[in-house]
Protein backbone atom coordinates (compact mmCIF):
# COMPACT_ATOMS: atom_id res chain seq x y z
CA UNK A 1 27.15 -63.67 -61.18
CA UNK A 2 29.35 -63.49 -58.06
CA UNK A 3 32.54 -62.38 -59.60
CA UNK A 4 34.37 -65.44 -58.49
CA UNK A 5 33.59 -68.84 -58.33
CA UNK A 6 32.00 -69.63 -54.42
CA UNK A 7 33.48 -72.30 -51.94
CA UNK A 8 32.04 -73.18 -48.79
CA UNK A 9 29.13 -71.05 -49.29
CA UNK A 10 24.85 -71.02 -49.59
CA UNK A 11 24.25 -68.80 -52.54
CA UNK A 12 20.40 -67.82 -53.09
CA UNK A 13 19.07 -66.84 -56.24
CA UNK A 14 15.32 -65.01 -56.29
CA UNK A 15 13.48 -66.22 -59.44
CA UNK A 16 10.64 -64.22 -61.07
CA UNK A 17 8.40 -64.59 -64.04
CA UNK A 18 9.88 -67.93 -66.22
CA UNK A 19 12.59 -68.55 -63.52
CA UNK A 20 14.45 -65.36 -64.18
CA UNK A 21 17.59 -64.50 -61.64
CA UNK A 22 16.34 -61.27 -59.71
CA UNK A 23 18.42 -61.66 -57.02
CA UNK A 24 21.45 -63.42 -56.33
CA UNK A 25 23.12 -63.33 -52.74
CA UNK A 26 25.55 -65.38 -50.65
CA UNK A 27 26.62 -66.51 -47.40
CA UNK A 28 29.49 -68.26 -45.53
CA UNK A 29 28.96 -71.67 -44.17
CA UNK A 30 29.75 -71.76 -40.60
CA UNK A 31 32.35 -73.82 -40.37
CA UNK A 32 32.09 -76.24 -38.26
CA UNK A 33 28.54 -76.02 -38.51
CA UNK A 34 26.79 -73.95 -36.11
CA UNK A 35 22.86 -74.68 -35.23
CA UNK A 36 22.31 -71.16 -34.28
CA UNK A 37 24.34 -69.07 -37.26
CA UNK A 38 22.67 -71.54 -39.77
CA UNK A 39 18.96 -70.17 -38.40
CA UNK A 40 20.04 -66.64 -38.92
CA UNK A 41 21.64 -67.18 -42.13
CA UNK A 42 17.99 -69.03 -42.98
CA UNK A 43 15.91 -65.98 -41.16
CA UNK A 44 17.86 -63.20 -43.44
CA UNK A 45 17.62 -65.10 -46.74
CA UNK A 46 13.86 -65.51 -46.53
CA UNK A 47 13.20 -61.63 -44.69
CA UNK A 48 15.45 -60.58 -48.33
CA UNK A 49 13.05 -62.45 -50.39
CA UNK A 50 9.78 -61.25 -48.55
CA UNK A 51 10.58 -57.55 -48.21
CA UNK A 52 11.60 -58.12 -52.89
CA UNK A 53 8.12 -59.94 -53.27
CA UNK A 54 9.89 -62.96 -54.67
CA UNK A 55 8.03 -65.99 -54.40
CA UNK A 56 10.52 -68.77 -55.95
CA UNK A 57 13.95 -69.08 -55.21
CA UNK A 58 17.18 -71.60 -56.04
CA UNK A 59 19.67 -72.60 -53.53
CA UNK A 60 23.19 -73.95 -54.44
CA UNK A 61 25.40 -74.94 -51.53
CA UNK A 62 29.30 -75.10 -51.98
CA UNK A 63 31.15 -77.46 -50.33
CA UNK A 64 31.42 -80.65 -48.06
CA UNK A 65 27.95 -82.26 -47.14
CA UNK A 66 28.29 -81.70 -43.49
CA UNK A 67 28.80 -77.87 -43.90
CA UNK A 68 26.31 -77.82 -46.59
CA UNK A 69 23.29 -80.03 -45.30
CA UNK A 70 22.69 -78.09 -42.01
CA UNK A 71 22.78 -74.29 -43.72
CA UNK A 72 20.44 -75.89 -46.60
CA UNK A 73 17.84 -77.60 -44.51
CA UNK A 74 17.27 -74.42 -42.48
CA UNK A 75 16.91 -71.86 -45.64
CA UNK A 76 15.08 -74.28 -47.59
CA UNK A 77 12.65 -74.76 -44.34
CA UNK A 78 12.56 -71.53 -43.57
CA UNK A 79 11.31 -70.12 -47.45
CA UNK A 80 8.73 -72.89 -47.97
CA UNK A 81 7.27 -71.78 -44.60
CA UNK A 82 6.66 -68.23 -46.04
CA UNK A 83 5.15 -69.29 -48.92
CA UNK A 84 8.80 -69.13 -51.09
CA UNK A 85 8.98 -71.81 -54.02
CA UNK A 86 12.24 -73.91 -53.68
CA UNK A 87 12.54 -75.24 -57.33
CA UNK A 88 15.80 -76.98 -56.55
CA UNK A 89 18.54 -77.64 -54.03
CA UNK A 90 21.78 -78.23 -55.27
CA UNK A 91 25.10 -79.24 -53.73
CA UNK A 92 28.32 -78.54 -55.50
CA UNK A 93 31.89 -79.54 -54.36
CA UNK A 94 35.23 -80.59 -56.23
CA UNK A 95 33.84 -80.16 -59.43
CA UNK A 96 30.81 -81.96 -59.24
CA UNK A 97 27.15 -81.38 -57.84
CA UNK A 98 24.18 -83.16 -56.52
CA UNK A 99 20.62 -82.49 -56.27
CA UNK A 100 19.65 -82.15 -52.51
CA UNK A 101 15.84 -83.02 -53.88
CA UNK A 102 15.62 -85.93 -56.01
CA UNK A 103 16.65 -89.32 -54.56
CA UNK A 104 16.61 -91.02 -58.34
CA UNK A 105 19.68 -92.47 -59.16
CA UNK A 106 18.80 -92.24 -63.00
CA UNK A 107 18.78 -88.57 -62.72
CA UNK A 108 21.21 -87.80 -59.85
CA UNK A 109 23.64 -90.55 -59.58
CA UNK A 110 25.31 -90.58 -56.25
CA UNK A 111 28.74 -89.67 -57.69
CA UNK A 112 26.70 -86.52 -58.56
CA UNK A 113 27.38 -84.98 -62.04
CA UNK A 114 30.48 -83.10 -63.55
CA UNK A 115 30.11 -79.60 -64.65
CA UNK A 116 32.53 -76.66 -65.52
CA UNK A 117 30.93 -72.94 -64.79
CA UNK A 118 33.85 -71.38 -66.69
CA UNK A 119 32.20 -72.61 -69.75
CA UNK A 120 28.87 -71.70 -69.26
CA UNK A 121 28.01 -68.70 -71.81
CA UNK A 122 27.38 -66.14 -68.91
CA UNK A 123 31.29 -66.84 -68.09
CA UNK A 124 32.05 -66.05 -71.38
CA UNK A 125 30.18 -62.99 -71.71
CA UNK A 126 31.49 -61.89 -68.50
CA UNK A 127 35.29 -62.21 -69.58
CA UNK A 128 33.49 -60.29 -73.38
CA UNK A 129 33.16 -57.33 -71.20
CA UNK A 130 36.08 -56.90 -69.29
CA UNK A 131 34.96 -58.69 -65.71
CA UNK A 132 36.12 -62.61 -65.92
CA UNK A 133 35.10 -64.37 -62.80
CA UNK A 134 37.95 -65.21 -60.75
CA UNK A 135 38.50 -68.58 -58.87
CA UNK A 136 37.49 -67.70 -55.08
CA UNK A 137 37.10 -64.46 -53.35
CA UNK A 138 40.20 -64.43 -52.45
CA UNK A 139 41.57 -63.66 -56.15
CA UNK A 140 38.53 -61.18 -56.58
CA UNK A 141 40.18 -59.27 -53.52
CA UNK A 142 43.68 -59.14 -55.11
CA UNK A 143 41.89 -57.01 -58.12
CA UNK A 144 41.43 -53.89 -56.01
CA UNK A 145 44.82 -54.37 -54.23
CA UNK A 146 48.05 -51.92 -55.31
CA UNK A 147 50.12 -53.56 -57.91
CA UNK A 148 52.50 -55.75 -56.15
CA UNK A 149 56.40 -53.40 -55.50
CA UNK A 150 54.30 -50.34 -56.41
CA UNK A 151 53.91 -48.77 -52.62
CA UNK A 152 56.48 -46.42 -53.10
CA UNK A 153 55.49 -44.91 -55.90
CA UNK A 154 52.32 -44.30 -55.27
CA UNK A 155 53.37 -42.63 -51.94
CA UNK A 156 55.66 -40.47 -54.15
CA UNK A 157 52.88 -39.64 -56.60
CA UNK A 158 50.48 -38.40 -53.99
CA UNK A 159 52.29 -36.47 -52.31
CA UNK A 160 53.06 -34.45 -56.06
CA UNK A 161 49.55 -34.43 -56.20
CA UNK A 162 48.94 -33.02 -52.96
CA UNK A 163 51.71 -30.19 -54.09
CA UNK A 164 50.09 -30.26 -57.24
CA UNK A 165 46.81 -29.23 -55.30
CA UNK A 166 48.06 -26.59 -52.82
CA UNK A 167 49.76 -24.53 -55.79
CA UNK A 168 46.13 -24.26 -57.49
CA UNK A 169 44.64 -23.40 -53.68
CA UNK A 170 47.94 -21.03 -53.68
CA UNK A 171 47.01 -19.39 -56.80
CA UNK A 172 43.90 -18.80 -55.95
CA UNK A 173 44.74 -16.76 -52.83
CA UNK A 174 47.58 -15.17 -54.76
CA UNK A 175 44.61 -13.76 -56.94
CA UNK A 176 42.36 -12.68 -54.42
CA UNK A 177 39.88 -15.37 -55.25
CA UNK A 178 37.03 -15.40 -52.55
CA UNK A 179 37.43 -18.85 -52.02
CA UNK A 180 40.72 -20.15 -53.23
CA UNK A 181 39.89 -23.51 -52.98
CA UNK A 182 37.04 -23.36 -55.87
CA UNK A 183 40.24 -23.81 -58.38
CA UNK A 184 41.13 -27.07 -56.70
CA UNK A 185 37.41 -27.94 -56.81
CA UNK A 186 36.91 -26.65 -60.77
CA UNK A 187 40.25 -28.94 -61.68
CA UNK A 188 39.14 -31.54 -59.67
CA UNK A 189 35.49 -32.01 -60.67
CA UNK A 190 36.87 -31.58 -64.77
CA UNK A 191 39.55 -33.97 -64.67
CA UNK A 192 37.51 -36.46 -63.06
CA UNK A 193 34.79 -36.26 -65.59
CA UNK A 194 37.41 -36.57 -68.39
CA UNK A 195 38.27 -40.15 -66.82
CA UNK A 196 34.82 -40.91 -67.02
CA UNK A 197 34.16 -40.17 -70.74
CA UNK A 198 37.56 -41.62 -71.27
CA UNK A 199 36.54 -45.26 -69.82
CA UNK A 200 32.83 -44.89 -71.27
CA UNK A 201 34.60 -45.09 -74.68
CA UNK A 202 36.60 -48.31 -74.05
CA UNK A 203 39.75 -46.52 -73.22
CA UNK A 204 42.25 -46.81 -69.89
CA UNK A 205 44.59 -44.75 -67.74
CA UNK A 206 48.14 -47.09 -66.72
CA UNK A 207 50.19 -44.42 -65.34
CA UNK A 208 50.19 -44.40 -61.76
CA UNK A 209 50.84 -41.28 -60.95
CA UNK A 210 47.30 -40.03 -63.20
CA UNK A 211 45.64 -42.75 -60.75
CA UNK A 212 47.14 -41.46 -57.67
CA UNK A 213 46.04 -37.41 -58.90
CA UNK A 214 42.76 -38.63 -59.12
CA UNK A 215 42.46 -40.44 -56.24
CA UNK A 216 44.01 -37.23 -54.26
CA UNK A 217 41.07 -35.05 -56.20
CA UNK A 218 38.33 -37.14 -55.16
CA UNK A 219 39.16 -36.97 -51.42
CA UNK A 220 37.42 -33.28 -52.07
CA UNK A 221 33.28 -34.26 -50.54
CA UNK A 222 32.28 -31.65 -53.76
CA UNK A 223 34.32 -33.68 -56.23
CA UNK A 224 33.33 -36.92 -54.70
CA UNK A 225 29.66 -36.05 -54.56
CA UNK A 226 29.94 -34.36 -58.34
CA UNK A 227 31.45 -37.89 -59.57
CA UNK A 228 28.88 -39.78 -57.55
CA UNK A 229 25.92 -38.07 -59.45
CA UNK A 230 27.28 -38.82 -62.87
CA UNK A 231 27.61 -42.50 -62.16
CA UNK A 232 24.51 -43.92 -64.76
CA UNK A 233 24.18 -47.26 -64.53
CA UNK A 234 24.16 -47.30 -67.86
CA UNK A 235 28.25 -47.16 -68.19
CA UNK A 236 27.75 -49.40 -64.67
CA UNK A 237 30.43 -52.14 -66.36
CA UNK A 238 32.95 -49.00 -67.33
CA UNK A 239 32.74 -46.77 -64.25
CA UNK A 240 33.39 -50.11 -62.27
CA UNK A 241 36.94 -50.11 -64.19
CA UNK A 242 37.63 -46.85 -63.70
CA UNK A 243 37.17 -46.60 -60.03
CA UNK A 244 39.27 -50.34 -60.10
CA UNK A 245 42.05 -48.53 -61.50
CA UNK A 246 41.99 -45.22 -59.49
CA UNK A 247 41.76 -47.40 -56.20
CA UNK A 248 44.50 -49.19 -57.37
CA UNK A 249 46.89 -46.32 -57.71
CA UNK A 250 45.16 -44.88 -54.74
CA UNK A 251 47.82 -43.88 -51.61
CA UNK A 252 46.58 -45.18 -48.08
CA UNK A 253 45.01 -41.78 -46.94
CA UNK A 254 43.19 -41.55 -50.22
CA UNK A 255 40.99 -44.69 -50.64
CA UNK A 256 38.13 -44.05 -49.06
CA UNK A 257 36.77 -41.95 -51.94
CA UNK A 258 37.38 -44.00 -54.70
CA UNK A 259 36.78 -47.47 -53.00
CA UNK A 260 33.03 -46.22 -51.93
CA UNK A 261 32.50 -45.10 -55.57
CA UNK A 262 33.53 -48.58 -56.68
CA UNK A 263 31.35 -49.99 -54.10
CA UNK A 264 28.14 -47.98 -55.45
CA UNK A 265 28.68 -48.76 -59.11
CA UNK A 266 29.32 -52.92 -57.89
CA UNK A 267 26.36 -52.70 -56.52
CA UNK A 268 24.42 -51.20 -59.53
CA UNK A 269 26.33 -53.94 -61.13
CA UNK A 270 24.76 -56.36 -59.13
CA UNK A 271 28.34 -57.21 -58.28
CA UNK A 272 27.59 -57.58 -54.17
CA UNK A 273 31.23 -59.30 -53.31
CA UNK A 274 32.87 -56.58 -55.14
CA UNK A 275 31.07 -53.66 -53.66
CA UNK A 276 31.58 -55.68 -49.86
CA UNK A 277 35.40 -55.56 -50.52
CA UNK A 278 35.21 -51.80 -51.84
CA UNK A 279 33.48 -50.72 -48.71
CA UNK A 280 36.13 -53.10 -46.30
CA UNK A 281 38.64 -51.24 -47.94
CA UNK A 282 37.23 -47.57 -47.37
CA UNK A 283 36.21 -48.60 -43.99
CA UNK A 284 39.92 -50.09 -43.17
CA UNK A 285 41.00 -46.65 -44.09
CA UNK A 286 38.82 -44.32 -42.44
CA UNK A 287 35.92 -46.20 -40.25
CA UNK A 288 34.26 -43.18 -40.01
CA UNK A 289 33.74 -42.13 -43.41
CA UNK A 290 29.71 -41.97 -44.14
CA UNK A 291 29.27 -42.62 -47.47
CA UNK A 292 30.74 -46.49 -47.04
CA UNK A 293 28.93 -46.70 -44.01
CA UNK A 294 25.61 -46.15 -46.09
CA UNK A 295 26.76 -48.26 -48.86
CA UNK A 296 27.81 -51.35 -46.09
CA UNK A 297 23.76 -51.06 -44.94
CA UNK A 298 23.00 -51.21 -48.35
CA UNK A 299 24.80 -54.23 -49.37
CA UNK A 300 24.23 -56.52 -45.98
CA UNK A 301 20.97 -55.76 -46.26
CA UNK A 302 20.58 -57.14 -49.95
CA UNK A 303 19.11 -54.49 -51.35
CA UNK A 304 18.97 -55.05 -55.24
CA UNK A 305 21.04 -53.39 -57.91
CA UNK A 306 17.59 -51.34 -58.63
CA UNK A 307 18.20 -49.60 -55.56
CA UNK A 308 21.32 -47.90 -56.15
CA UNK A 309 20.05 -44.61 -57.47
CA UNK A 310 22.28 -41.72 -57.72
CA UNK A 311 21.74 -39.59 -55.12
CA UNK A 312 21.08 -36.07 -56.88
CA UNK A 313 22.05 -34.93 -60.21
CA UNK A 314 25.25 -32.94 -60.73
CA UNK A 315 23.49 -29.35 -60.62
CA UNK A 316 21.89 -30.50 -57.47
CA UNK A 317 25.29 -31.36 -55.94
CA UNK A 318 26.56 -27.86 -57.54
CA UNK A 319 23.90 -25.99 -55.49
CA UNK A 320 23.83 -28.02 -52.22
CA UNK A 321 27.39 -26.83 -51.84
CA UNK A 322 26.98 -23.50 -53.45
CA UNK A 323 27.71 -20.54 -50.59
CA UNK A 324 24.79 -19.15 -49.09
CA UNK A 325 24.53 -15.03 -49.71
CA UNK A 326 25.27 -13.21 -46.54
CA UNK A 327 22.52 -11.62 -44.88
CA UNK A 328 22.20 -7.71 -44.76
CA UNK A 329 20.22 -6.07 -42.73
CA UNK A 330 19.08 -2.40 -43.75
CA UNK A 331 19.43 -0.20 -41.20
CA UNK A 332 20.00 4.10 -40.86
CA UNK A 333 22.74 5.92 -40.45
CA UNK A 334 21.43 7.59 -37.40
CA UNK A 335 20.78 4.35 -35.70
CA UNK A 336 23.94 2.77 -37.10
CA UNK A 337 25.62 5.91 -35.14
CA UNK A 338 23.97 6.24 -32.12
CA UNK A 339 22.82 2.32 -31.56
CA UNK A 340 19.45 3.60 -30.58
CA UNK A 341 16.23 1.58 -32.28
CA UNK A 342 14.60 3.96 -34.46
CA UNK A 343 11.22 4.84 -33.72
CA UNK A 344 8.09 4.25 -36.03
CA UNK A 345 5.79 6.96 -37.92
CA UNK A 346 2.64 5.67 -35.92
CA UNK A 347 5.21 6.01 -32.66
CA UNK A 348 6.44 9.71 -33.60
CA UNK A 349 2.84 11.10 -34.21
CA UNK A 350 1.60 8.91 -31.08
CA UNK A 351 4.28 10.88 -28.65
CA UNK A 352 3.28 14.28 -30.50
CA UNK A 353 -0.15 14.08 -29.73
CA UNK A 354 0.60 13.69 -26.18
CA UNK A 355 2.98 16.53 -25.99
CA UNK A 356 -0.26 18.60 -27.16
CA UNK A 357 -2.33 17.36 -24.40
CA UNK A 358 0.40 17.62 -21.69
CA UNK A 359 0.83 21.36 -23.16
CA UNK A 360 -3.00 22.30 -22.67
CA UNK A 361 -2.93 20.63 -19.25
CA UNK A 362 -0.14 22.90 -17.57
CA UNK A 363 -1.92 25.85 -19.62
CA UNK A 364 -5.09 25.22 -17.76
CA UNK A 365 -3.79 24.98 -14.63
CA UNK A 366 -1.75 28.44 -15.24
CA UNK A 367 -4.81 30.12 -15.80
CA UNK A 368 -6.58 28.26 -12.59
C-alpha cells in the first residue's frame, strides 16, 4: 500500500464501513525519541482523520519498542480523544509483530508472531500490475533515479532534442507563422499523447533518447498543462509508468515537468511515498516551480487519492492559453489625421443653434 515495505515508521490506516482501508499514511519515528515531534506527529494524524470523517483507524508501528511505544501512545491517545476507534495497535520489527493491545499470551505470545507481507495477496497483485513493493524507501527512490552510467547520454540526447526543437521554432519563423513556437507546441502536445495511448495499451518506450525528447517537450507549461488534463485516473497504474520512464531518461534541467506529473498520478494512485519523492525531485531541480509546490501541500497534508482531480479538461487548457484578439478601436479618418476628438450630432446642432442666436444679437444691436 506504501510501495515499499516501512522501517522505523507509524503508518495509519483510516477504516470505513466493514473496516475498509480509506486512508493509509505514514510517518518517521523520531529517532531517538522525541516527546515533542511524537505530539505533532499524534496532532496531524488525528486533524487527517477528522477533516476525512473517519471514525476508526489501525496503527502499525515499525521498529524497536522504544522508538515505537512513545509515537504509538500519543496517536493512539490522541484519536480516542476525538472520538476515533483504535481497533488495533500493532508493533512490527525483524520479521515479527506484536499486538500493543492485548496482554494474552495465548493470543500474542511475547516472542510476537511471524509474518511475511510479500506473500500477502495485495503483494501479489501489486507485482500482477507492474508496481512490486520494494524493500524500504530507499529502493523505491532508486526507481525514479537515471539508469546507473547513463548521465552522458542523456545529456547528449537533450541537447538533440533541444536542436530538434529550435529547427521546428525555426521553421516556423522561416514560414512566417504568427507564432512560430505553436509548431513546437502542436509536436509537443501530439507526441506526448501518443506515449500515453502507447502505455494505456500495455506497451513501453526503452530508448533513451525518446525519453529524453519527451521530457525536453514537456518543459513547454502548454504541453505540460495539455498532458496534465488527460491524466484519468482510470489509466492511474499506466500513466504512473510512463512518467517513471520519461523521468528516468529525463536530463537535469528537464525534470521538473515530468517528476510533478508522476507525483499527481502517485497520488491518484494513492501511492503518497512515490508522489513525495516525485515532488523532492522537481523541487531539487527547480524550487520554484509551482505545480510541485501545489502537489507537496497536497501530499503533506494527506489529502486522499479522491482529491487529485485534473485540473481542466484539454479544450479548457487549449483556450486558457489561446491568444487573446487584439483590440481595435474604430475611429475616422479625419480624427485619425488631425488627432482632434470628433464632435457629436447633439454637439454640432447644439453649437449651430448658438451661432443663430449670437447672429440675431449683433443684428439687433446694428439696428439700435
Amino acid at each position: 500500500m506504501l510501495g515499499f515495505y516501512p522501517s522505523r515508521s507509524l503508518v495509519v490506516l483510516g477504516l470505513g464501513a466493514q473496516s475498509r482501508v480509506m486512508v493509509t499514511f505514514r510517518y518517521d519515528l523520531p529517532d531517538p525519541a522525541d516527546s515533542v515531534l511524537a505530539e505533532d506527529i499524534a496532532e496531524h494524524a488525528g486533524y487527517v482523520l477528522d477533516r476525512e470523517h473517519i471514525g476508526a483507524a489501525l496503527l502499525v508501528g515499525y521498529g524497536p519498542a522504544e522508538l515505537v511505544a512513545p509515537v504509538v501512545a500519543s496517536t493512539a491517545e490522541r484519536l480516542i480523544g476525538s472520538g476515533v476507534q483504535v481497533h488495533e495497535v500493532l508493533r512490527a520489527d525483524g520479521g515479527r509483530y506484536w499486538s500493543m493491545l492485548c496482554d494474552d499470551v495465548a493470543c500474542c505470545p511475547p516472542e510476537g508472531r511471524s509474518y511475511d507481507p510479500g506473500s500477502h495477496p495485495a503483494a501479489a497483485a501489486m507485482t500482477e500490475a507492474g508496481l512490486p513493493a520494494q524493500p524500504d524507501r530507499e529502493a523505491l527512490a532508486r526507481t525514479i533515479q537515471r539508469p546507473a552510467g547513463a548521465a552522458d547520454r542523456i545529456s547528449r540526447a537533450a541537447l538533440q532534442a533541444q536542436l530538434r526543437l529550435s529547427q521546428l521554432v525555426d521553421l516556423g519563423e522561416a514560414e512566417g507563422d504568427r507564432d512560430p513556437k505553436l509548431r513546437a507546441i502542436r509536436t509537443g502536445r501530439s507526441e506526448i499523447q501518443r506515449a500515453i495511448r502507447l502505455y494505456r495499451r500495455g506497451g513501453s518506450i526503452d530508448s533513451i533518447e525518446h525519453l529524453a525528447w519527451l521530457a525536453v517537450l514537456a518543459a513547454d507549461l502548454r504541453v505540460r498543462d495539455d498532458a496534465w488534463a488527460r491524466m484519468d485516473p482510470a489509466h492511474r497504474d499506466e500513466h504512473c509508468r510512463l512518467w517513471i520512464d520519461v523521468l528516468r531518461g529525463a536530463a537535469l534541467d528537464f525534470v521538473p515537468a515530468p517528476a510533478s506529473l508522476l507525483a499527481f498520478t502517485a497520488w491518484q494512485s494513492g501511492n503518497g511515498a512515490l508522489a513525495a519523492m516525485a515532488i523532492e525531485r522537481a523541487l531539487a531541480a527547480d524550487p520554484g516551480y509551482s505545480m510541485a509546490q501545489l502537489l507537496a501541500g497536497a501530499v503533506n497534508a494527506a489529502l486522499p487519492p479522491s482529491a487529485a482531480r485534473m485540473p481542466m479538461s484539454p479544450a479548457a487548457v487549449a483556450a486558457s492559453y489561446a491568444p487573446t484578439p487584439p483590440q481595435v478601436r474604430a475611429t475616422s479618418r479625419w480624427s485619425r489625421k488631425s488627432g482632434r476628438r470628433r464632435s457629436s450630432r447633439a454637439q454640432r446642432r447644439s453649437k449651430s443653434s448658438r451661432d443663430r442666436r449670437a447672429g440675431r444679437d449683433r443684428r439687433a444691436g446694428q439696428r439700435a
